[in-house]
PDB file of N, CA and C in Angstrom:
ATOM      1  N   UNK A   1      -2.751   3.631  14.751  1.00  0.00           N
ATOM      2  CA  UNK A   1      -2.008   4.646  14.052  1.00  0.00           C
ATOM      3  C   UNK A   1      -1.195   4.031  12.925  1.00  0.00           C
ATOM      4  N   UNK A   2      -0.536   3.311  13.216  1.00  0.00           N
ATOM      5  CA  UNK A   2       0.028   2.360  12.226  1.00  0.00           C
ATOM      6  C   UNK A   2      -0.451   1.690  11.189  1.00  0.00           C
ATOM      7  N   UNK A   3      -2.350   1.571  10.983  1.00  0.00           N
ATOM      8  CA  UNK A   3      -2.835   1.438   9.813  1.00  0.00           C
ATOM      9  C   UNK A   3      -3.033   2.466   8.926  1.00  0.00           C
ATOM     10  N   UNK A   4      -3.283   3.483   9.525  1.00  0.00           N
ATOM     11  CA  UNK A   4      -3.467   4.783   8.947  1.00  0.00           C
ATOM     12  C   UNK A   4      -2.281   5.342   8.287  1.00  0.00           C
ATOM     13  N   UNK A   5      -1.320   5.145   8.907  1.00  0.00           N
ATOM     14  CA  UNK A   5       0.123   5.620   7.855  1.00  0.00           C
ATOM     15  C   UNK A   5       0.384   4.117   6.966  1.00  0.00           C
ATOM     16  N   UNK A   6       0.136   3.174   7.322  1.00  0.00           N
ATOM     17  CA  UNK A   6       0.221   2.132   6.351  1.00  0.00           C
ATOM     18  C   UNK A   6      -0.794   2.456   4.412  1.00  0.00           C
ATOM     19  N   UNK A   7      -1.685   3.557   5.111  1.00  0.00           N
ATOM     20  CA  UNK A   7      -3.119   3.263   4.229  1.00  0.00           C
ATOM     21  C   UNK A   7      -2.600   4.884   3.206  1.00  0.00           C
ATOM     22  N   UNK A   8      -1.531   5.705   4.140  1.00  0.00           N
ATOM     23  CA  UNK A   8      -0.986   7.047   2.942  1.00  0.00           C
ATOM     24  C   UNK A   8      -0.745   6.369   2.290  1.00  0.00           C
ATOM     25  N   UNK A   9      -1.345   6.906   0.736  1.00  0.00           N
ATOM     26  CA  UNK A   9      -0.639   6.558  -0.414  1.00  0.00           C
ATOM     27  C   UNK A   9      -1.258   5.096  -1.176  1.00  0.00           C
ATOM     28  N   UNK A  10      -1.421   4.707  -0.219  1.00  0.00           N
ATOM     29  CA  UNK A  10      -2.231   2.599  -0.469  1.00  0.00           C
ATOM     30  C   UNK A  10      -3.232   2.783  -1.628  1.00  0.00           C
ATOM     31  N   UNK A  11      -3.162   2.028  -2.771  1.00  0.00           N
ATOM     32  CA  UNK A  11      -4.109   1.553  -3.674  1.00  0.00           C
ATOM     33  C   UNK A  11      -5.799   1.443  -2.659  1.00  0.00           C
ATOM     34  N   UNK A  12      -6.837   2.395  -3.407  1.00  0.00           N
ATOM     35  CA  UNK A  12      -8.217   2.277  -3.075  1.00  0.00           C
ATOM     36  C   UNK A  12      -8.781   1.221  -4.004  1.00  0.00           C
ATOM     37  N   UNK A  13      -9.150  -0.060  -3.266  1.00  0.00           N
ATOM     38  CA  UNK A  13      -9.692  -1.073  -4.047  1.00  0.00           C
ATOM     39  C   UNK A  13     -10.827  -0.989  -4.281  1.00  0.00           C
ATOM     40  N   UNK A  14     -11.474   0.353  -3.800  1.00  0.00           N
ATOM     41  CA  UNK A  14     -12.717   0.344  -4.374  1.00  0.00           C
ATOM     42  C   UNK A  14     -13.023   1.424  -5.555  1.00  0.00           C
ATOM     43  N   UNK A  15     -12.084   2.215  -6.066  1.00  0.00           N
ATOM     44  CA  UNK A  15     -11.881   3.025  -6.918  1.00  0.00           C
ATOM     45  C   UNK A  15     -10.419   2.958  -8.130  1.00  0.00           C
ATOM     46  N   UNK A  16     -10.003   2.298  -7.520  1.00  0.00           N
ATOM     47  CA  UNK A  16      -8.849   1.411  -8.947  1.00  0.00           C
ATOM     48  C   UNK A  16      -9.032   0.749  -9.973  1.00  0.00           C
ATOM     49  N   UNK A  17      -8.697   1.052 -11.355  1.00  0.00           N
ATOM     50  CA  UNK A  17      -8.925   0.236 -12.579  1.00  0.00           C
ATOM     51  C   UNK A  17      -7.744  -0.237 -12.168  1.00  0.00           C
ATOM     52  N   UNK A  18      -8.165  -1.758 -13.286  1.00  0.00           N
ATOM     53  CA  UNK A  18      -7.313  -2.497 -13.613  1.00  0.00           C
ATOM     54  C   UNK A  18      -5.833  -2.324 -13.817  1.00  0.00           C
ATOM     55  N   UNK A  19      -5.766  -1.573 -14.775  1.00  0.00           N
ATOM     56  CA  UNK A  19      -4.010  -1.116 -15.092  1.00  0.00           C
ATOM     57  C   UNK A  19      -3.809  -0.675 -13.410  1.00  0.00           C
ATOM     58  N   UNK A  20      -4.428  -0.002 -12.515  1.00  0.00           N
ATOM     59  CA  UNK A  20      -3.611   0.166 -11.242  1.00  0.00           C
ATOM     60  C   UNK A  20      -3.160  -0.774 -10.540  1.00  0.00           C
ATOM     61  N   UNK A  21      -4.584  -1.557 -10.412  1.00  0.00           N
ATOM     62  CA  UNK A  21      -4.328  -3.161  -9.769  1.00  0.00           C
ATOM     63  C   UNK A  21      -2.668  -3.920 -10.442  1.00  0.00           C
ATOM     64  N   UNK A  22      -3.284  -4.561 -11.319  1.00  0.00           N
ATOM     65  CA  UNK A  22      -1.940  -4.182 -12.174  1.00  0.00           C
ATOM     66  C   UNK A  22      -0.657  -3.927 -11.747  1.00  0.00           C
ATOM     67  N   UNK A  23      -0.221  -2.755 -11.942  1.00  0.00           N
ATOM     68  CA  UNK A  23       0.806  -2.332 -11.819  1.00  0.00           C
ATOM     69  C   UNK A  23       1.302  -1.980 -10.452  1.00  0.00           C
ATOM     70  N   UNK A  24       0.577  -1.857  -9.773  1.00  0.00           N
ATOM     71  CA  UNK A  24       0.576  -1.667  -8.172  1.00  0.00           C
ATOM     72  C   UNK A  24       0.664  -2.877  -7.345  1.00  0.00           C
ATOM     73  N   UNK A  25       0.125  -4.107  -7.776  1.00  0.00           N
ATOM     74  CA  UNK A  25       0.029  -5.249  -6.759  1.00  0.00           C
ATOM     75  C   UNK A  25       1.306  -6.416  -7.238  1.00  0.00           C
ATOM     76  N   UNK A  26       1.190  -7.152  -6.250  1.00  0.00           N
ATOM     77  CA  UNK A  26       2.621  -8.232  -6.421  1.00  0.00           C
ATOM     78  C   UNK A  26       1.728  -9.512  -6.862  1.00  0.00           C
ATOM     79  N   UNK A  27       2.101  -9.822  -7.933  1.00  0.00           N
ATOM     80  CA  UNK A  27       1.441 -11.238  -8.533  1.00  0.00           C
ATOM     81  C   UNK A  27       0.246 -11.287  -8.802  1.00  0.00           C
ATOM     82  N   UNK A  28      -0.062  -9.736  -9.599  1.00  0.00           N
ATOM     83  CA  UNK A  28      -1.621  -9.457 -10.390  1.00  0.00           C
ATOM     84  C   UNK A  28      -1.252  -9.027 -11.671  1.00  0.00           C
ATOM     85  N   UNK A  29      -1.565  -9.940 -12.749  1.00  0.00           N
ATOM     86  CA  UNK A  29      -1.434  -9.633 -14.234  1.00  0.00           C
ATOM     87  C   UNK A  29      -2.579  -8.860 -14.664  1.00  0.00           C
ATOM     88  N   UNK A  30      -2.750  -9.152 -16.175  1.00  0.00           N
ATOM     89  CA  UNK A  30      -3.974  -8.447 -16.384  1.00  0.00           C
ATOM     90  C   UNK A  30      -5.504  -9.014 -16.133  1.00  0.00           C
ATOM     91  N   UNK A  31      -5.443 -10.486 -15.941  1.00  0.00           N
ATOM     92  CA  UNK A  31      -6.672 -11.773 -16.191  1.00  0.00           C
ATOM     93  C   UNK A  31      -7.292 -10.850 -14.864  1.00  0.00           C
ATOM     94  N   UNK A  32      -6.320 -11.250 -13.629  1.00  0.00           N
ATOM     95  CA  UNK A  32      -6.683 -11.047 -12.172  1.00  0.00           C
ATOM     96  C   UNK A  32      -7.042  -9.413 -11.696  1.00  0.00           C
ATOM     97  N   UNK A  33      -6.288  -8.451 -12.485  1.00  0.00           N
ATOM     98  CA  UNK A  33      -6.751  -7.117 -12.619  1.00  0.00           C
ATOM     99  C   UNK A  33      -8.157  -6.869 -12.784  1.00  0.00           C
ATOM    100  N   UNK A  34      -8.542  -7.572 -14.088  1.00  0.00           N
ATOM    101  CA  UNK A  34      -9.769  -7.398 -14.671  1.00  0.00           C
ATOM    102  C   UNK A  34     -10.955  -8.061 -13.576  1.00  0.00           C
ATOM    103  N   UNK A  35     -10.418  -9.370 -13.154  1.00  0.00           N
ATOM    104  CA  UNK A  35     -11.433  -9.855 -12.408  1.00  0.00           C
ATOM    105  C   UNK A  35     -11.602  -9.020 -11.216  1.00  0.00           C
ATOM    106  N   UNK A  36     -10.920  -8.425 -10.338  1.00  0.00           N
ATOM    107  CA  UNK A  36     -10.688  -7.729  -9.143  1.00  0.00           C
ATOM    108  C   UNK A  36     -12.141  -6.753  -9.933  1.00  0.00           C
ATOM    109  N   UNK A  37     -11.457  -5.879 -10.497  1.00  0.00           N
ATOM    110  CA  UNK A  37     -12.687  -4.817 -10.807  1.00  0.00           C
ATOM    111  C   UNK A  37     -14.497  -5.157 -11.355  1.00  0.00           C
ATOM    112  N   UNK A  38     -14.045  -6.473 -11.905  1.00  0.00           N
ATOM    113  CA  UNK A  38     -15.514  -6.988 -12.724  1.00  0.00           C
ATOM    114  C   UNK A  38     -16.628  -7.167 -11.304  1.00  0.00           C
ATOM    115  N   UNK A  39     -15.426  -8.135 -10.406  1.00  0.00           N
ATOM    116  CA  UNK A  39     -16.157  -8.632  -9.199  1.00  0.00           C
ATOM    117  C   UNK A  39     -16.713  -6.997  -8.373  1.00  0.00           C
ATOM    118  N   UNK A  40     -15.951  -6.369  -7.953  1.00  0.00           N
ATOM    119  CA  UNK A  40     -16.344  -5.234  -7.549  1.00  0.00           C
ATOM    120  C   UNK A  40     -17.951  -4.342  -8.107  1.00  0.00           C
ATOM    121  N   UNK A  41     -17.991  -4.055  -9.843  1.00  0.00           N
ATOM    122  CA  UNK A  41     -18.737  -3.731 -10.409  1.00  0.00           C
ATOM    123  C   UNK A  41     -20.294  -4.232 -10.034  1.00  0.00           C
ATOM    124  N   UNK A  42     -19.701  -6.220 -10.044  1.00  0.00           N
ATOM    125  CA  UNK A  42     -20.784  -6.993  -9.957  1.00  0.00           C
ATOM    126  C   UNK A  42     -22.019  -6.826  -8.782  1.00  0.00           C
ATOM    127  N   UNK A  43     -21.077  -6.929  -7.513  1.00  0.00           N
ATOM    128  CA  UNK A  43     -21.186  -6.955  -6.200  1.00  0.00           C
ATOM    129  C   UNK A  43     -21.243  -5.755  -5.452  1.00  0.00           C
ATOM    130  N   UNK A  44     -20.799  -4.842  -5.817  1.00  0.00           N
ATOM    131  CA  UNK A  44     -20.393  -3.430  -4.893  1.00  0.00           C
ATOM    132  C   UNK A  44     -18.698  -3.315  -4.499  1.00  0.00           C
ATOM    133  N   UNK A  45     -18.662  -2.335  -3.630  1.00  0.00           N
ATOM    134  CA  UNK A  45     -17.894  -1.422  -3.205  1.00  0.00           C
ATOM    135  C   UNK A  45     -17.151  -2.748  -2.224  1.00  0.00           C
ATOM    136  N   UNK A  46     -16.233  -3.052  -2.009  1.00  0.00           N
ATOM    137  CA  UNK A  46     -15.415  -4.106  -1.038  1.00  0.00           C
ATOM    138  C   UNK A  46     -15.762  -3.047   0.242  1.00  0.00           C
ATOM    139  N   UNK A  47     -15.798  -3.765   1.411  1.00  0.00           N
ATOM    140  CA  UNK A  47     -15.966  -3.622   2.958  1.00  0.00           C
ATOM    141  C   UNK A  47     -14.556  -3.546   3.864  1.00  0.00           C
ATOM    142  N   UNK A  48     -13.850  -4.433   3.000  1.00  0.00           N
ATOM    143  CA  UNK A  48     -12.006  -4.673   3.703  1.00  0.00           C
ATOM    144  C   UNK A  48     -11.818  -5.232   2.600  1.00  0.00           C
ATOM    145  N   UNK A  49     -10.045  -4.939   2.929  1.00  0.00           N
ATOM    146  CA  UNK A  49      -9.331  -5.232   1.969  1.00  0.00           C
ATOM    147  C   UNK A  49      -9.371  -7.165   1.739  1.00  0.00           C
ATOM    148  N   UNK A  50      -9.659  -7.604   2.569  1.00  0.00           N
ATOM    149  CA  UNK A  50     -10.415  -9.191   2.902  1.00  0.00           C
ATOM    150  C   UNK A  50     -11.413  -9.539   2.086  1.00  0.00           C
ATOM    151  N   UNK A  51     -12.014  -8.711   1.632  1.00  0.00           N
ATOM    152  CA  UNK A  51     -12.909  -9.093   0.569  1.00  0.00           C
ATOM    153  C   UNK A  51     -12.194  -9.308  -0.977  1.00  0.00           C
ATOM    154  N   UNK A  52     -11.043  -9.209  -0.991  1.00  0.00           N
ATOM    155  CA  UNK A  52     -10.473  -9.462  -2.313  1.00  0.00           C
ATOM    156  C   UNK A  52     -10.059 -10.914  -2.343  1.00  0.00           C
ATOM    157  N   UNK A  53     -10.069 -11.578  -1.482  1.00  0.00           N
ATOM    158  CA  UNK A  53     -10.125 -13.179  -1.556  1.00  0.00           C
ATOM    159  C   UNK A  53     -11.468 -13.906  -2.065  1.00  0.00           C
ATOM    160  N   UNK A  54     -12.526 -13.350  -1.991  1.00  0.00           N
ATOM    161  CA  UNK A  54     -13.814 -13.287  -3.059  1.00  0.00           C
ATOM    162  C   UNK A  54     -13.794 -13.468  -4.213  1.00  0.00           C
ATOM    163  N   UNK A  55     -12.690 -12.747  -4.852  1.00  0.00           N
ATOM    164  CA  UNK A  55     -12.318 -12.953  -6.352  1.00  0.00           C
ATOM    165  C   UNK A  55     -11.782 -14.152  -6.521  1.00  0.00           C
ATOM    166  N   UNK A  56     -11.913 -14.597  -7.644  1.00  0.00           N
ATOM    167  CA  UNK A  56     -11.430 -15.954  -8.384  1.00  0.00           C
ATOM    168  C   UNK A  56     -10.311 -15.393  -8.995  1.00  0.00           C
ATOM    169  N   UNK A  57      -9.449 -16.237  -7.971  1.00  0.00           N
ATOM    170  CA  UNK A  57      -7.945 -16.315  -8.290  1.00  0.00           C
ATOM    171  C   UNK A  57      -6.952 -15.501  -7.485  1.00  0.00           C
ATOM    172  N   UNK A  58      -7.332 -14.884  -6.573  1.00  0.00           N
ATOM    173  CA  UNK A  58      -7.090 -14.405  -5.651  1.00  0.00           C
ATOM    174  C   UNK A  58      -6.754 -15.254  -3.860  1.00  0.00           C
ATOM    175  N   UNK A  59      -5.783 -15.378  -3.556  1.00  0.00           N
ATOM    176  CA  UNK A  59      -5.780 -16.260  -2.376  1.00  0.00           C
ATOM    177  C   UNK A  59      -4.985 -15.514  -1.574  1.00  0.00           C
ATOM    178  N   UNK A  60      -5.509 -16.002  -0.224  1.00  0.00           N
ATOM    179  CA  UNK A  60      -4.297 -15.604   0.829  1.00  0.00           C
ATOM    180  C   UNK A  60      -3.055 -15.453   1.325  1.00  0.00           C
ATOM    181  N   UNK A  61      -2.172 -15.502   0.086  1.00  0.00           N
ATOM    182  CA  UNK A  61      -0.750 -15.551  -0.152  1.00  0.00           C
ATOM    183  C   UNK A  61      -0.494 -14.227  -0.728  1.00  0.00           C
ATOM    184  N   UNK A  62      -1.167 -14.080  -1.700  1.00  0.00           N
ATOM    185  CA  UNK A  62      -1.024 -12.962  -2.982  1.00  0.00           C
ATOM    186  C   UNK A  62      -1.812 -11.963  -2.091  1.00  0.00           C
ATOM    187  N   UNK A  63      -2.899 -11.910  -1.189  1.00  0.00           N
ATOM    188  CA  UNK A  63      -3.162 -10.927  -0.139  1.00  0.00           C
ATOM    189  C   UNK A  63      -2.219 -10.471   0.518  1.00  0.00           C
ATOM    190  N   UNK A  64      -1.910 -11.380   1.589  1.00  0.00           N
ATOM    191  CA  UNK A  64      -0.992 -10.876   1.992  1.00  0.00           C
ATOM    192  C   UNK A  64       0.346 -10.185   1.897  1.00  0.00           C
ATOM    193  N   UNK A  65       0.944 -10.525   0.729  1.00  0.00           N
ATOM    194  CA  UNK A  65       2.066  -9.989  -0.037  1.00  0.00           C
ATOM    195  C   UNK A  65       1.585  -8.354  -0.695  1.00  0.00           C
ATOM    196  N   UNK A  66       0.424  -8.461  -0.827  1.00  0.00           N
ATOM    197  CA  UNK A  66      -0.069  -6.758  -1.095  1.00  0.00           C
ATOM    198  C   UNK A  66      -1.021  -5.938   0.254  1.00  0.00           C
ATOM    199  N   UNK A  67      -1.346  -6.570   1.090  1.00  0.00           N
ATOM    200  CA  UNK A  67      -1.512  -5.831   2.046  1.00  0.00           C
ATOM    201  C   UNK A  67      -1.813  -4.496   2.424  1.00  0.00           C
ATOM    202  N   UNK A  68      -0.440  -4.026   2.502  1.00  0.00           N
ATOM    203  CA  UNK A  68       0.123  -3.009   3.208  1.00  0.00           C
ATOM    204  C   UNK A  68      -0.122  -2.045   1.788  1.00  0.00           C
ATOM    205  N   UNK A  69      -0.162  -2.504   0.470  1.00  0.00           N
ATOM    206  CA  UNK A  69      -0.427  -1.721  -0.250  1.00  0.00           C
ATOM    207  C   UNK A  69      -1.779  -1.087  -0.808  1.00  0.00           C
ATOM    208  N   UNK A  70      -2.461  -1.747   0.288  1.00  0.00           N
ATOM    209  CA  UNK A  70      -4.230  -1.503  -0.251  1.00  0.00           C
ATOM    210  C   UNK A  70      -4.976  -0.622   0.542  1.00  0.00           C
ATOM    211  N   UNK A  71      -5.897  -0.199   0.545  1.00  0.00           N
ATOM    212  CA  UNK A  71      -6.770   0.560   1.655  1.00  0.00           C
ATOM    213  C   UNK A  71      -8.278   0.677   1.066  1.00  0.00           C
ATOM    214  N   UNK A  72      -9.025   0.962   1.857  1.00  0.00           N
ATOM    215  CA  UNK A  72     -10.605   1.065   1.336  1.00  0.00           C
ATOM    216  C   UNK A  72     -11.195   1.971   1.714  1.00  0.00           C
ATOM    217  N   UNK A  73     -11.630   3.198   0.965  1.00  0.00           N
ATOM    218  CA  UNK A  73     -12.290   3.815   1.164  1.00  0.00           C
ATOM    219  C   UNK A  73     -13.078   4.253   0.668  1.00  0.00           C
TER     220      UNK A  73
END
């Protein structure tokens, strides 16, 4: 239950441009915005929010610090 109210409202990483990424995530400029979505385009639709460590430049610090702000659907 607690992911599900975590996920009201949460950035869809599989339907977010850049400027959302952006402006929505903690320690995503525009370089890492752009890549988030390019990689997506490239590859498909992300599976979990775990798949954003895939991206170049993206690590498990800067995940975790946005988390709670992501969801996939």
């Amino acid at each position: 239950m607690a992911a599900s109210a975590a996920a009201q409202g949460a950035l869809n990483i599989n339907s977010a441009d850049a400027a959302a990424f952006q402006g929505q995530m903690v320690g995503i400029g525009e370089a890492k915005a752009r890549a988030i979505v390019q990689h997506r385009d490239e590859h498909g639709p992300f599976s979990s929010v775990d798949d954003l460590l895939e991206v170049k430049g993206i690590g498990a610090k800067t995940l975790e610090q946005n988390r709670d702000r992501l969801s996939v659907e």
